[in-house]
C-alpha atoms as a PDB file:
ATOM      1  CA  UNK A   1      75.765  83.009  53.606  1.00  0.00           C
ATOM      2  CA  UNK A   2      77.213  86.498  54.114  1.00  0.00           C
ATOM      3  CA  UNK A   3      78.817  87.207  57.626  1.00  0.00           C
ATOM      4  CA  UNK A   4      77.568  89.681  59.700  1.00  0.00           C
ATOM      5  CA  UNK A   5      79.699  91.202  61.193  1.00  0.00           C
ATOM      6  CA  UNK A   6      83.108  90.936  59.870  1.00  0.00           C
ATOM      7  CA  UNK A   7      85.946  91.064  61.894  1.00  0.00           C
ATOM      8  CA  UNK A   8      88.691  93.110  60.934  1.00  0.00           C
ATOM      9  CA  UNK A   9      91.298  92.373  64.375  1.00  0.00           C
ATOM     10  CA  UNK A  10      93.941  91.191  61.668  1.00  0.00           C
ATOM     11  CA  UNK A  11      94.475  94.550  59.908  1.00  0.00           C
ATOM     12  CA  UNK A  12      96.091  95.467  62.899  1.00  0.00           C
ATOM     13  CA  UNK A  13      94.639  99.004  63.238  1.00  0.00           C
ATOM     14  CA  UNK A  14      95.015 101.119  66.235  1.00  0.00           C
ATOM     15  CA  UNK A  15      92.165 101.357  68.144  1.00  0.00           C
ATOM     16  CA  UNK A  16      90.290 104.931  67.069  1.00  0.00           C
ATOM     17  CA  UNK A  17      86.546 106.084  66.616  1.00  0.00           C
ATOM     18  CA  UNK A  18      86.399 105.830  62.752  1.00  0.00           C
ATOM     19  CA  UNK A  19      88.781 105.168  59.914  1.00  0.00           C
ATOM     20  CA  UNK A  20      88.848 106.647  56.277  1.00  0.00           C
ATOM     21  CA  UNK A  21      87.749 104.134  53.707  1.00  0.00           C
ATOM     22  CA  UNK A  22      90.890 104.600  51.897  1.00  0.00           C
ATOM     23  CA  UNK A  23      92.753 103.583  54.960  1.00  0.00           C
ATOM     24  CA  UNK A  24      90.401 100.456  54.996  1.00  0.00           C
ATOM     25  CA  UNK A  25      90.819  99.633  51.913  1.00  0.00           C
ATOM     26  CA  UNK A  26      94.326  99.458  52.303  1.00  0.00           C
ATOM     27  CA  UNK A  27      94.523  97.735  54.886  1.00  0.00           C
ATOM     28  CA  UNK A  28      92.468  95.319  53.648  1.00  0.00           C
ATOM     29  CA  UNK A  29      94.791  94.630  50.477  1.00  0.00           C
ATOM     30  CA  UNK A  30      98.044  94.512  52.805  1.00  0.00           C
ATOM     31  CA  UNK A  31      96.313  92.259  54.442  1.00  0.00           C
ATOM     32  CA  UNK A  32      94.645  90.335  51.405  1.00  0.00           C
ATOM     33  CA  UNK A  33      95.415  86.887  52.379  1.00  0.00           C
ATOM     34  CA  UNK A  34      93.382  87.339  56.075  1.00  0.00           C
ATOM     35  CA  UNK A  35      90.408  88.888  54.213  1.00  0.00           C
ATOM     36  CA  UNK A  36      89.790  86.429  51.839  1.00  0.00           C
ATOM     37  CA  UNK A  37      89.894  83.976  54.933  1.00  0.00           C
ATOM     38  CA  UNK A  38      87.195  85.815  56.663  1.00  0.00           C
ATOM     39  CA  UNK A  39      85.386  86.145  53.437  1.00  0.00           C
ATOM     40  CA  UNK A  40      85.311  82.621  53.300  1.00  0.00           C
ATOM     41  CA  UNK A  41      85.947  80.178  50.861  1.00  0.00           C
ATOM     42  CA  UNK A  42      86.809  80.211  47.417  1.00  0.00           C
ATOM     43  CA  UNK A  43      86.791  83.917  46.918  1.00  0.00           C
ATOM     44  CA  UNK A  44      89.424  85.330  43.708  1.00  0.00           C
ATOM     45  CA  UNK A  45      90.944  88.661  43.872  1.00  0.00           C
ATOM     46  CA  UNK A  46      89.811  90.467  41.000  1.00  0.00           C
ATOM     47  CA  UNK A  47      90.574  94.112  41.394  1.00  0.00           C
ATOM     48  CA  UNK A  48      91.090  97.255  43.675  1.00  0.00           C
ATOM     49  CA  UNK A  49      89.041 100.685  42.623  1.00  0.00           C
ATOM     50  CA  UNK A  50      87.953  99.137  39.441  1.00  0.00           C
ATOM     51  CA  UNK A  51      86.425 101.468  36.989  1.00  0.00           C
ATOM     52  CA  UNK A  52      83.306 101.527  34.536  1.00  0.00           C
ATOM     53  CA  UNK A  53      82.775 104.178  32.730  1.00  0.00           C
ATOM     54  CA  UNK A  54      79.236 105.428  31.111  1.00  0.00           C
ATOM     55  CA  UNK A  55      77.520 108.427  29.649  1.00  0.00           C
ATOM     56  CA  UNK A  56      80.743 109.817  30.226  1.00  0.00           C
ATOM     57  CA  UNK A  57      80.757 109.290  34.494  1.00  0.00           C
ATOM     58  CA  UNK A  58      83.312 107.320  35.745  1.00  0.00           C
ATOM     59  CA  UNK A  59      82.250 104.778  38.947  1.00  0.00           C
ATOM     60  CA  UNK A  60      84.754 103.033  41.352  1.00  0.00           C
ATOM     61  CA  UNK A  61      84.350  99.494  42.838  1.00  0.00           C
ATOM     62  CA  UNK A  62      85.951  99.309  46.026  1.00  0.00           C
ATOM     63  CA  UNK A  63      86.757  95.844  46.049  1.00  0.00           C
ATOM     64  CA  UNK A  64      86.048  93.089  42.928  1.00  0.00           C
ATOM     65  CA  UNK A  65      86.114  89.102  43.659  1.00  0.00           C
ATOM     66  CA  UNK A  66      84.974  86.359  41.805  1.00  0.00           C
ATOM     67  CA  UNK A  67      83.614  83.099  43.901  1.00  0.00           C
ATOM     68  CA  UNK A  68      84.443  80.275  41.956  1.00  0.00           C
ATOM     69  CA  UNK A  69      82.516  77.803  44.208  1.00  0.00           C
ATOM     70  CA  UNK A  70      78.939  80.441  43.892  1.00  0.00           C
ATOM     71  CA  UNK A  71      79.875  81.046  40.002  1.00  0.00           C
ATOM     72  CA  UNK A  72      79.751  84.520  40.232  1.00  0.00           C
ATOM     73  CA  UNK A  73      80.990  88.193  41.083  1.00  0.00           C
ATOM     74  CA  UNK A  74      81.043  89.493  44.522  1.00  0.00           C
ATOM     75  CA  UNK A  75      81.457  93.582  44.814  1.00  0.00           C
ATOM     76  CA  UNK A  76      82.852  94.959  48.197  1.00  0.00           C
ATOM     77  CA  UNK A  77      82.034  98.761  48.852  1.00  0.00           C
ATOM     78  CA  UNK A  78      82.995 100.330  52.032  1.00  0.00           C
ATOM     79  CA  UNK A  79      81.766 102.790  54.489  1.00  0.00           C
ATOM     80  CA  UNK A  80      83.183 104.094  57.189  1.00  0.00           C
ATOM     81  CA  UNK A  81      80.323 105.369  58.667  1.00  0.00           C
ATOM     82  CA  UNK A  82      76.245 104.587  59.037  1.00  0.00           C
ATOM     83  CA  UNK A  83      74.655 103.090  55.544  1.00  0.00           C
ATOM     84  CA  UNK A  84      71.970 105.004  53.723  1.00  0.00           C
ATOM     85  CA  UNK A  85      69.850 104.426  51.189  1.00  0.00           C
ATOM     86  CA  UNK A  86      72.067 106.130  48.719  1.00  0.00           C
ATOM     87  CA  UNK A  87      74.941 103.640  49.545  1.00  0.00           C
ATOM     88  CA  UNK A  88      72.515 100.532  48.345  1.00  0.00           C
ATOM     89  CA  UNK A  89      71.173 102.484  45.850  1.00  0.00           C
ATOM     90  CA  UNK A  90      74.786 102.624  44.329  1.00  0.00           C
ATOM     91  CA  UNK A  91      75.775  99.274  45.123  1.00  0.00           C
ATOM     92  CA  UNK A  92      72.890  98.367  43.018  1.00  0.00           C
ATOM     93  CA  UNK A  93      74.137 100.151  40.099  1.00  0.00           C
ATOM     94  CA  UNK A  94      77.185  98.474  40.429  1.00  0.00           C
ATOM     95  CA  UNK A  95      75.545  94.944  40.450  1.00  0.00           C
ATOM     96  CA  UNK A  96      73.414  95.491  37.858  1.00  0.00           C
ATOM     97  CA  UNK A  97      76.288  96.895  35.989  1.00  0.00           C
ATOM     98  CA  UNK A  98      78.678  93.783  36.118  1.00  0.00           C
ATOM     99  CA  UNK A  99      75.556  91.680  35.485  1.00  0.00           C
ATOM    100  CA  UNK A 100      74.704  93.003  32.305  1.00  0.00           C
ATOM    101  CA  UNK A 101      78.140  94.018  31.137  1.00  0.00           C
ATOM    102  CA  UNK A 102      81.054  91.951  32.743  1.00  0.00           C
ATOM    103  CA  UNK A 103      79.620  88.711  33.663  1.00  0.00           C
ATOM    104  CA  UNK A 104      78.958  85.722  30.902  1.00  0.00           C
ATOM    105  CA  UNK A 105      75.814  83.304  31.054  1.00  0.00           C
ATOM    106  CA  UNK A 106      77.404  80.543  32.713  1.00  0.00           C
ATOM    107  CA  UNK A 107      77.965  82.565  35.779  1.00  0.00           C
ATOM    108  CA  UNK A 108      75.471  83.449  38.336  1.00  0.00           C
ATOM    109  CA  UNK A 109      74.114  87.133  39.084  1.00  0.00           C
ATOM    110  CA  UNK A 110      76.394  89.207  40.889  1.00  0.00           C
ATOM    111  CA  UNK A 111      76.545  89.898  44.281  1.00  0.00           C
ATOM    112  CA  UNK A 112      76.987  93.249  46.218  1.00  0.00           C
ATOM    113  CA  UNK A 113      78.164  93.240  49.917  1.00  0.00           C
ATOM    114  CA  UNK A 114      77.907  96.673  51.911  1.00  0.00           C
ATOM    115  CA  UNK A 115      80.794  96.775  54.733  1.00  0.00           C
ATOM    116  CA  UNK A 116      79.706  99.121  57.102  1.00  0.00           C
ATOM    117  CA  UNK A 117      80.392 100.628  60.411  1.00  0.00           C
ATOM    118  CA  UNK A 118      76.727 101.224  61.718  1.00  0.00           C
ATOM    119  CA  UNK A 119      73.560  99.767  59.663  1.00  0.00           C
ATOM    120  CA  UNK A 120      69.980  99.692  60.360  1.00  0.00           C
ATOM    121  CA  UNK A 121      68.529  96.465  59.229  1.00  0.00           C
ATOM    122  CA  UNK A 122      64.730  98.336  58.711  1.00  0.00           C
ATOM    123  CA  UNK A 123      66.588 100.729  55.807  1.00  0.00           C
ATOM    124  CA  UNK A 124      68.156  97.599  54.118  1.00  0.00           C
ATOM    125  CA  UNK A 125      65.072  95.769  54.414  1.00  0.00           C
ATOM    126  CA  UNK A 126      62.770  99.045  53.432  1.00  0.00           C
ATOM    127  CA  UNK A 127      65.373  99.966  50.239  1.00  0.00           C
ATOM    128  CA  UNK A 128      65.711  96.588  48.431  1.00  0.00           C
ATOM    129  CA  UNK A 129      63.693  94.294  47.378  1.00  0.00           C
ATOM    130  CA  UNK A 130      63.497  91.050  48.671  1.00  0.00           C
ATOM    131  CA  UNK A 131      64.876  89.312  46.006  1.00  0.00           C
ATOM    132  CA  UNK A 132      68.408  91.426  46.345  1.00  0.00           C
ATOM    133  CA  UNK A 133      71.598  90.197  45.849  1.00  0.00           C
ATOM    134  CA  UNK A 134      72.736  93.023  47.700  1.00  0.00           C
ATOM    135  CA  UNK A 135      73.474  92.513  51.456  1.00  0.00           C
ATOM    136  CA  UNK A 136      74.893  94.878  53.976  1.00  0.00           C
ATOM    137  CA  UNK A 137      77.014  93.827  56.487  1.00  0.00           C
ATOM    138  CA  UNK A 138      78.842  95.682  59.671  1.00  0.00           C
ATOM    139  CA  UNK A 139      82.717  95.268  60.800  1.00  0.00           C
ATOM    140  CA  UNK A 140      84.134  95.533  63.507  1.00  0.00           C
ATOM    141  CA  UNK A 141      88.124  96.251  63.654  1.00  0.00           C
ATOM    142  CA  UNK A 142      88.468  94.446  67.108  1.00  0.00           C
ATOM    143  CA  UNK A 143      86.788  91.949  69.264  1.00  0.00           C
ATOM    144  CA  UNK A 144      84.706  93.462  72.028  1.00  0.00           C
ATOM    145  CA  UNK A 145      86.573  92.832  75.557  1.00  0.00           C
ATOM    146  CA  UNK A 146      84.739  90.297  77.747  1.00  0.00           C
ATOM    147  CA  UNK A 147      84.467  92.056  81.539  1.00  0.00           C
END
């Protein structure tokens, strides 16, 4: 249901070793109508950087979208780099967040998707329960060259 990996190509960034996840980000909204097209289909923009506050801490979404075929909130965080355990650990605060706070009861629980640069499936599978709604997923800015 979630693609792994995503491919970026269509942000058209130059080819370098790592990107910010600010410059990511946006890219990705310049480029919203592409994404949403690799996200798949019926996927709502919602909001950029969208902020909860609580005991006085504020938190950042990177990227909010509603499904309206699945019924339900899908958060985007992004990481430039390798995934840890403290990246799903937040992304599960976030769910759990918009599940008991933002979301009605007609809709379906909310789902978290992790766009990384490196993961290791063992520490996704290790962190979360099996039951998740949280999944991790790699990009990839560019299509590997067939030699």
């Amino acid at each position: 249901m979630i693609k792994n990996p995503f491919v970026l190509k269509f942000l058209d960034l130059e080819e370098k070793s790592a990107y910010s996840e600010h410059a990511l980000e946006t890219a990705i909204i310049d480029h919203l109508e592409h994404f949403l097209l690799e996200l798949g289909k019926g996927f709502l923009f919602e909001a950029r950087q969208k902020r909860f506050t609580f005991d006085n801490d504020h938190f950042y979404v990177d990227l909010v979208f509603y499904n309206r075929l699945l019924r339900c909130y899908v958060l985007i965080d992004l990481k430039r780099d390798k995934l840890t355990h403290q990246d799903l650990g937040q992304m599960q605060m976030y769910v759990n967040y918009f599940d008991r706070y933002v979301k009605t009861e007609a809709e379906l629980p909310t789902i978290g998707i992790l766009l990384c640069h490196r993961k290791h499936d063992a520490l996704v599978e290790l962190t979360l329960p099996k039951d998740s709604n949280i999944f991790a997923s790699k990009y990839q800015l560019y299509l590997p060259i067939k030699r």
